[in-house]
N, C-alpha and C. Protein backbone atom coordinates (compact mmCIF):
# COMPACT_ATOMS: atom_id res chain seq x y z
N UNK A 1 4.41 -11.32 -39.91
CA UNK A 1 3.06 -11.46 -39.43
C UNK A 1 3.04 -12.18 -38.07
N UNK A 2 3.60 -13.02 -37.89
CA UNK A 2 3.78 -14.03 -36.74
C UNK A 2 4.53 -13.19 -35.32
N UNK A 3 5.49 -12.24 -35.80
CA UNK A 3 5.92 -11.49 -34.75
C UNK A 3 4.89 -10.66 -34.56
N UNK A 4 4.09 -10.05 -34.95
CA UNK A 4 3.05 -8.64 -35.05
C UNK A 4 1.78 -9.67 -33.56
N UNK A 5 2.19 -10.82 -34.27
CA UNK A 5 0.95 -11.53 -33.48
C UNK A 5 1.46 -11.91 -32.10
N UNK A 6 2.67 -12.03 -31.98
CA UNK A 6 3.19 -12.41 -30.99
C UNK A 6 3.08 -11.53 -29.84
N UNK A 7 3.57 -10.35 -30.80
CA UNK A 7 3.47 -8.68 -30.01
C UNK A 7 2.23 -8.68 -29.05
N UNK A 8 1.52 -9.06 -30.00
CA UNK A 8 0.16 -8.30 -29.51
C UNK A 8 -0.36 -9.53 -28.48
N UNK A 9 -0.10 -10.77 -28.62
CA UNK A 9 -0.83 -12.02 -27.77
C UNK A 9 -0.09 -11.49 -26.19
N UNK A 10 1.25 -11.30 -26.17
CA UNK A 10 2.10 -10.68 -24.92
C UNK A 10 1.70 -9.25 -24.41
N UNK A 11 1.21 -8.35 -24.90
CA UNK A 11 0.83 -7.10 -24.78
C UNK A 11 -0.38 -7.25 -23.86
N UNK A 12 -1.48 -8.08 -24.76
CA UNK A 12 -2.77 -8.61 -23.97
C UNK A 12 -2.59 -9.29 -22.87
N UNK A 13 -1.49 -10.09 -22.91
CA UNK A 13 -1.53 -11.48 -21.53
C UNK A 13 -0.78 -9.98 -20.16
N UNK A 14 -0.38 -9.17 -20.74
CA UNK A 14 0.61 -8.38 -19.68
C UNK A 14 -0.34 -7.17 -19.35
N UNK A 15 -1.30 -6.43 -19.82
CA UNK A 15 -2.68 -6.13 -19.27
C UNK A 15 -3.06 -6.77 -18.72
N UNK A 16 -3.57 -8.10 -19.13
CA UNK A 16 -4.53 -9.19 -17.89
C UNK A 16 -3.83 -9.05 -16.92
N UNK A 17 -2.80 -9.26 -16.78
CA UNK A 17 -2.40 -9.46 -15.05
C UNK A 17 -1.99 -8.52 -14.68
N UNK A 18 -2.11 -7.16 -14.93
CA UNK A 18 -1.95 -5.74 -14.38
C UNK A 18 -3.15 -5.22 -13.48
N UNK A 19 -4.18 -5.87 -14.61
CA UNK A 19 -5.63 -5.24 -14.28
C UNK A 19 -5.91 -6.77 -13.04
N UNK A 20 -5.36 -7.67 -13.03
CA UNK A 20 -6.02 -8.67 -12.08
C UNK A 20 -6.08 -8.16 -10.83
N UNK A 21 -5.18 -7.40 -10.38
CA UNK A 21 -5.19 -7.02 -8.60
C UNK A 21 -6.24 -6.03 -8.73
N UNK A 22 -6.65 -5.45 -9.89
CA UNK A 22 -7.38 -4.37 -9.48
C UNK A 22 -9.11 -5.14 -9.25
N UNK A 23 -9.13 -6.11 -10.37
CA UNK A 23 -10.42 -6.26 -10.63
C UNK A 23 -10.58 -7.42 -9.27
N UNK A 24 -9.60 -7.64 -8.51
CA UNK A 24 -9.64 -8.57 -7.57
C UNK A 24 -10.26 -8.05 -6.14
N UNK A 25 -9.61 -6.75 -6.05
CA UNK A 25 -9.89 -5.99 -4.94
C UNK A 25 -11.11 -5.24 -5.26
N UNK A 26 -11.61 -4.79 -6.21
CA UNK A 26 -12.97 -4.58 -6.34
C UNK A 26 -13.69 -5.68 -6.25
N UNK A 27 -13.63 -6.40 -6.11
CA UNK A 27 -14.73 -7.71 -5.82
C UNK A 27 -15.15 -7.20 -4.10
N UNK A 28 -13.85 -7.54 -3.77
CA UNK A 28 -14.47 -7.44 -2.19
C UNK A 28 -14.63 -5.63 -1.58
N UNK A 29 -14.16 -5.03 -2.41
CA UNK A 29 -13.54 -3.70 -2.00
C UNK A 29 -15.26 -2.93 -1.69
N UNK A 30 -15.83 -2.63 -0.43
CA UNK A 30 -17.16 -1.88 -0.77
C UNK A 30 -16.69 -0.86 0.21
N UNK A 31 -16.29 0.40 -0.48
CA UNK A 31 -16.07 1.54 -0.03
C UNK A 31 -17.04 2.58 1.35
N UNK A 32 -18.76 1.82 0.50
CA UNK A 32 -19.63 2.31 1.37
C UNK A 32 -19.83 1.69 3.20
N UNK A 33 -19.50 0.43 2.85
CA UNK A 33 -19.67 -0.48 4.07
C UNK A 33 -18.19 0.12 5.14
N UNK A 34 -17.24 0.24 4.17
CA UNK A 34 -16.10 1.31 5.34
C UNK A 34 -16.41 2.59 5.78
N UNK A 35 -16.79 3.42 4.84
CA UNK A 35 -16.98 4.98 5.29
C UNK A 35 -18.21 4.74 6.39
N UNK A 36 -19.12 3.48 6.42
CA UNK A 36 -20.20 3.73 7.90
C UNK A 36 -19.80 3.03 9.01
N UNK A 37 -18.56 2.15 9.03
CA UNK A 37 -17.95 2.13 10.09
C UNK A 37 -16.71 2.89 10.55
N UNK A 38 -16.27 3.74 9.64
CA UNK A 38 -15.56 4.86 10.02
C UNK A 38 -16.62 6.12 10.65
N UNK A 39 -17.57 6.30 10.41
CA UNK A 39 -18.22 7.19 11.00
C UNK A 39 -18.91 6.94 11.61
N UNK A 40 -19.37 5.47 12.43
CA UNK A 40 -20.01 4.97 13.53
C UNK A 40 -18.87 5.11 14.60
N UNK A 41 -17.63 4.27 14.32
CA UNK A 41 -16.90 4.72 15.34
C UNK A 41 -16.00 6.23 15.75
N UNK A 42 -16.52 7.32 14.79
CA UNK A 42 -16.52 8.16 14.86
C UNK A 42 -17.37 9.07 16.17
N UNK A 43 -18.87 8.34 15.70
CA UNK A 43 -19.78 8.79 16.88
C UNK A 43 -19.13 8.22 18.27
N UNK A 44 -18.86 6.95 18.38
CA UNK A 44 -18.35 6.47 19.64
C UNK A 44 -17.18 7.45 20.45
N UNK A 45 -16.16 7.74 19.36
CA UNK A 45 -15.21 8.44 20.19
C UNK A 45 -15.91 9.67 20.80
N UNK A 46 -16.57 10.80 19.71
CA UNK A 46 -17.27 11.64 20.47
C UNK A 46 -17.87 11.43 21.45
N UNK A 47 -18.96 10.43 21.65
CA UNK A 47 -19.73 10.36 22.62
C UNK A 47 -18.89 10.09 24.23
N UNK A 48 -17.71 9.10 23.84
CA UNK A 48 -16.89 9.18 24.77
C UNK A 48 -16.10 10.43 25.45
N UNK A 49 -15.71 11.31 24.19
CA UNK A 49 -15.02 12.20 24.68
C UNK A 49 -16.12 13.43 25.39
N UNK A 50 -16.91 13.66 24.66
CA UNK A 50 -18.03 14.26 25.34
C UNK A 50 -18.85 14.21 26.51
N UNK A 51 -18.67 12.67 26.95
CA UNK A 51 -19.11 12.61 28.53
C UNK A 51 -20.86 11.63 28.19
N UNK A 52 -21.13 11.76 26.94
CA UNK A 52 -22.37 11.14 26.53
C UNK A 52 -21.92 9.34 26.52
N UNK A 53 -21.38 9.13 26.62
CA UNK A 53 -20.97 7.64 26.65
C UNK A 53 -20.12 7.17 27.98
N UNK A 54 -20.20 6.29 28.74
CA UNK A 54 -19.27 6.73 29.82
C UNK A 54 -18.10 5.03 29.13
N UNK A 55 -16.94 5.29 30.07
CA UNK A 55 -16.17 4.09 29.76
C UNK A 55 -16.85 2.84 29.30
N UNK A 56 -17.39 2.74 30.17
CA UNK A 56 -18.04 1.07 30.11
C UNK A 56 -18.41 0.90 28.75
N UNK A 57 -19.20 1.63 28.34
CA UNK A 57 -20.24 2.24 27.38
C UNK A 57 -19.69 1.63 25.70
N UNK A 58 -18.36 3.08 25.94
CA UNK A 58 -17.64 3.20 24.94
C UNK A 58 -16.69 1.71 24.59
N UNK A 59 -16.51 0.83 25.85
CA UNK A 59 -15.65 -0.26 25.25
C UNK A 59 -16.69 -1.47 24.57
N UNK A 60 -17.90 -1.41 24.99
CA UNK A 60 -18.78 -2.33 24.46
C UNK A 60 -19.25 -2.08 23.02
N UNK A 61 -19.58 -0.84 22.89
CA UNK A 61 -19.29 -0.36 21.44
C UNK A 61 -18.13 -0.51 20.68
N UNK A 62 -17.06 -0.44 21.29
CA UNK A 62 -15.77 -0.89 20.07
C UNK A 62 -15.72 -2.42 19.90
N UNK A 63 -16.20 -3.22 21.02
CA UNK A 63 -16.09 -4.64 21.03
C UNK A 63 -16.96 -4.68 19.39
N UNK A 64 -18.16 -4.21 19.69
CA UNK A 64 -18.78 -4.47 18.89
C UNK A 64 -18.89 -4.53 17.43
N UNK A 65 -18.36 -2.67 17.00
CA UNK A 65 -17.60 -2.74 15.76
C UNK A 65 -16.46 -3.46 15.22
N UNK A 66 -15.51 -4.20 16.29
CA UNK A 66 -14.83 -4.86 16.16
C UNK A 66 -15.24 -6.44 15.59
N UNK A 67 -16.19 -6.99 16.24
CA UNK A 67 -16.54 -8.09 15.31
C UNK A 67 -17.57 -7.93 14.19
N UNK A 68 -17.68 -6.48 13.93
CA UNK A 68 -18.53 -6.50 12.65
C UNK A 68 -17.77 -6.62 11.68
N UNK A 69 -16.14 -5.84 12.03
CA UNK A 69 -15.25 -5.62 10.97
C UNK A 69 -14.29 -7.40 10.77
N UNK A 70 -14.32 -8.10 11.87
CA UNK A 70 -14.09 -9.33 11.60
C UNK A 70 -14.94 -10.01 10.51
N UNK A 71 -16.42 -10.46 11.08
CA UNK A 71 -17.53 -10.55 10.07
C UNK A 71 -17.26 -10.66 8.36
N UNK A 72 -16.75 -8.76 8.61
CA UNK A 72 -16.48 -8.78 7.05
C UNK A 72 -15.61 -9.89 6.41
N UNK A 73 -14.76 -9.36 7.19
CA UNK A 73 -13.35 -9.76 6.57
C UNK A 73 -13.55 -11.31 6.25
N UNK A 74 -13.76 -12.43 7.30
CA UNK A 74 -14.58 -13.74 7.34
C UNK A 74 -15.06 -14.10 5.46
N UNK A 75 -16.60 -12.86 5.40
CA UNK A 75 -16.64 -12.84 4.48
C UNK A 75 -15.78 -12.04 3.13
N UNK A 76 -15.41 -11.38 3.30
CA UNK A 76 -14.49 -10.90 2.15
C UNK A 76 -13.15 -12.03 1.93
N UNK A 77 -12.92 -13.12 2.60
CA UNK A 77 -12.16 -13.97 2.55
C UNK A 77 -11.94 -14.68 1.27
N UNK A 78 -13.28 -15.26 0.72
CA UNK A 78 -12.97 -16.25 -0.38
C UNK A 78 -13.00 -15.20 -1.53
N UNK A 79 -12.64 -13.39 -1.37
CA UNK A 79 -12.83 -12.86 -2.48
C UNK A 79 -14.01 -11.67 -3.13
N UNK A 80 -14.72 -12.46 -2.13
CA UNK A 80 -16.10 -11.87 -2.72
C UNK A 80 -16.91 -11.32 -1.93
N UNK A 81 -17.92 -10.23 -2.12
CA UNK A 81 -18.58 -9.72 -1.20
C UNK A 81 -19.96 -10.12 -1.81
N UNK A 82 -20.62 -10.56 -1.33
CA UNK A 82 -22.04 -11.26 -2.31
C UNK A 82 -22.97 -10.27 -1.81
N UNK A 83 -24.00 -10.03 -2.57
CA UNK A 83 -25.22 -9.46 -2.27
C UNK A 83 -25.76 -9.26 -0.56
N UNK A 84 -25.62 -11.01 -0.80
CA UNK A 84 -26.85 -11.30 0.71
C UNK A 84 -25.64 -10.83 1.71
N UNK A 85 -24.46 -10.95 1.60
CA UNK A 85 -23.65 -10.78 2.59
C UNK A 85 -22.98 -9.02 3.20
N UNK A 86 -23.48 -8.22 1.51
CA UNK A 86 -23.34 -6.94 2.02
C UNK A 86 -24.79 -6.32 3.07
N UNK A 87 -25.71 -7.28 2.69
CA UNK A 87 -27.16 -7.13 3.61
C UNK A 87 -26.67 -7.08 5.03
N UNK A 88 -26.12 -8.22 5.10
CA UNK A 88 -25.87 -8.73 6.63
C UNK A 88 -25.02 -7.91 7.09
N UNK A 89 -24.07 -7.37 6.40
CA UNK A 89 -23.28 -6.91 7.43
C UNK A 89 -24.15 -4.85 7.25
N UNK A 90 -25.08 -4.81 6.45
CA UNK A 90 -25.54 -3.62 6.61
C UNK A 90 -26.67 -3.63 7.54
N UNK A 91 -27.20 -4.88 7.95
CA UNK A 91 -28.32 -5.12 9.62
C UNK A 91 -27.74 -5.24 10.43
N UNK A 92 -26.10 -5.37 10.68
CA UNK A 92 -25.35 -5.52 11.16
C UNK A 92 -24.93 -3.84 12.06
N UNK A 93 -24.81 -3.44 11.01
CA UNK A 93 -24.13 -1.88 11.14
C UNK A 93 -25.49 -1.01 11.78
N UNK A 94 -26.72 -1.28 10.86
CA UNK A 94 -28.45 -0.73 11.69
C UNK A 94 -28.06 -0.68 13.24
N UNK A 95 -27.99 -2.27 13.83
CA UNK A 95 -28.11 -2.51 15.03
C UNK A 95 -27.20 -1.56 16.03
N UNK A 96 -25.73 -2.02 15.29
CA UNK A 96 -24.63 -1.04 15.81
C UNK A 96 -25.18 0.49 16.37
N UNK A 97 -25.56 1.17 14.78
CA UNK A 97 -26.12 2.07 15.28
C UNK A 97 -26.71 3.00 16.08
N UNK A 98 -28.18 2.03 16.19
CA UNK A 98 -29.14 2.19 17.27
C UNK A 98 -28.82 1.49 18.32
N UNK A 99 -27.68 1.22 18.57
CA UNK A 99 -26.90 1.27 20.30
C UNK A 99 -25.86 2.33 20.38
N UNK A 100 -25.27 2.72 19.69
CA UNK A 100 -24.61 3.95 19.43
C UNK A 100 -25.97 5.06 20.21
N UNK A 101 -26.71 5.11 18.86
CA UNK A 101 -27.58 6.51 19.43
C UNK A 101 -28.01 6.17 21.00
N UNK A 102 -28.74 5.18 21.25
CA UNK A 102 -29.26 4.54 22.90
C UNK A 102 -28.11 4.97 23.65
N UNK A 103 -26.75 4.70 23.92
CA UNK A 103 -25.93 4.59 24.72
C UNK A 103 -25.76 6.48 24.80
N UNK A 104 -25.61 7.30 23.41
CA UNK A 104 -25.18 8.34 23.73
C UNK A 104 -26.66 9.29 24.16
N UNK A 105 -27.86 8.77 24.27
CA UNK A 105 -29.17 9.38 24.99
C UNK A 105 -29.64 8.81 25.90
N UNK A 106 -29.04 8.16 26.44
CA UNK A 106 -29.70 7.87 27.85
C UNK A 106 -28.95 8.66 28.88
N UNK A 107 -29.24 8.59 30.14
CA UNK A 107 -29.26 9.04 30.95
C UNK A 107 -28.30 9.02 32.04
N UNK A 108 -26.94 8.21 31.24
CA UNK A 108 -26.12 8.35 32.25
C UNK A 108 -25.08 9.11 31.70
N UNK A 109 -24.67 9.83 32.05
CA UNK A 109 -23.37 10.75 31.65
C UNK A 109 -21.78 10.52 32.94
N UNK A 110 -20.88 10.85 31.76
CA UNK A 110 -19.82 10.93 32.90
C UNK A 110 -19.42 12.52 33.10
N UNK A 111 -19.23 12.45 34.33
CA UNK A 111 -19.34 13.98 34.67
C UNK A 111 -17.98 14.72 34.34
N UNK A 112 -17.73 16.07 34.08
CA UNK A 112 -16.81 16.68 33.76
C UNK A 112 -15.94 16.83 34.38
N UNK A 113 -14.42 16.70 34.37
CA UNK A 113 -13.65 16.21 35.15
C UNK A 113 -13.30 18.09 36.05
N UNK A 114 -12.79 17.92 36.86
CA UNK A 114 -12.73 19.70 37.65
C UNK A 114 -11.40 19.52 38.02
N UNK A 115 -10.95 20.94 37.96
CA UNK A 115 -9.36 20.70 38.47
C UNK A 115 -9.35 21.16 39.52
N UNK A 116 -8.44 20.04 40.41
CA UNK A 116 -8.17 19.72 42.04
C UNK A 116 -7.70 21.16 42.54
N UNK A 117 -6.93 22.04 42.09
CA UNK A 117 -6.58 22.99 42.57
C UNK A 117 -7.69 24.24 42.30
N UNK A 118 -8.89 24.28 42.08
CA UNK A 118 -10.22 25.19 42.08
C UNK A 118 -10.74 25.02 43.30
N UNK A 119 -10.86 24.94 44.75
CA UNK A 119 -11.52 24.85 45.68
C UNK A 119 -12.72 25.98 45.71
């Protein structure tokens, strides 16, 4: 009886710490908050490569996603992604946004590059 119990007290303790990395990284893990900065800076490259963003444009926008994705991390630090803190960094990402769209509709474009040997 005492071995049967033993079995099983070691069986349980060796699940718990299988499942710990998982249930650890789901704490902070928010899949949604990545896929909209993968596809914000998605828009950026286009807009760059497209001529709708000019240099300048496009590096102030990566600055930018760049300390949103710090931000996170800051917060994803002690573990956890809290409520109020997935807010923030989702008014965070709004703003991003709507400088994304501004930068790639306004009115300055970079012009299409022409090759030197077309006179």
């Amino acid at each position: 009886m005492k071995k049967i119990f033993v079995s099983m007290l070691t069986t349980g303790v060796a699940c718990m710490l299988a499942a710990a990395p998982v249930l650890a990284a789901s704490a902070t893990d928010d899949p949604g908050i990545q896929k909209r900065m993968d596809i914000q800076q998605k828009r950026i490259d286009q807009g760059g490569q497209s001529g709708q963003i000019t240099p300048k444009e496009e590096k102030k926008l990566d600055k930018q996603q760049q300390r949103i994705k710090k931000k996170e991390a800051r917060m994803k630090s002690d573990g956890k992604l809290t409520k109020k803190e997935r807010a923030k960094l989702t008014k965070e990402q709004n703003k991003a946004s709507q400088k994304i769209y501004k930068e790639k509709h306004d009115n300055q474009v970079v012009p299409p590059a022409t090759p030197s040997s077309v006179k």
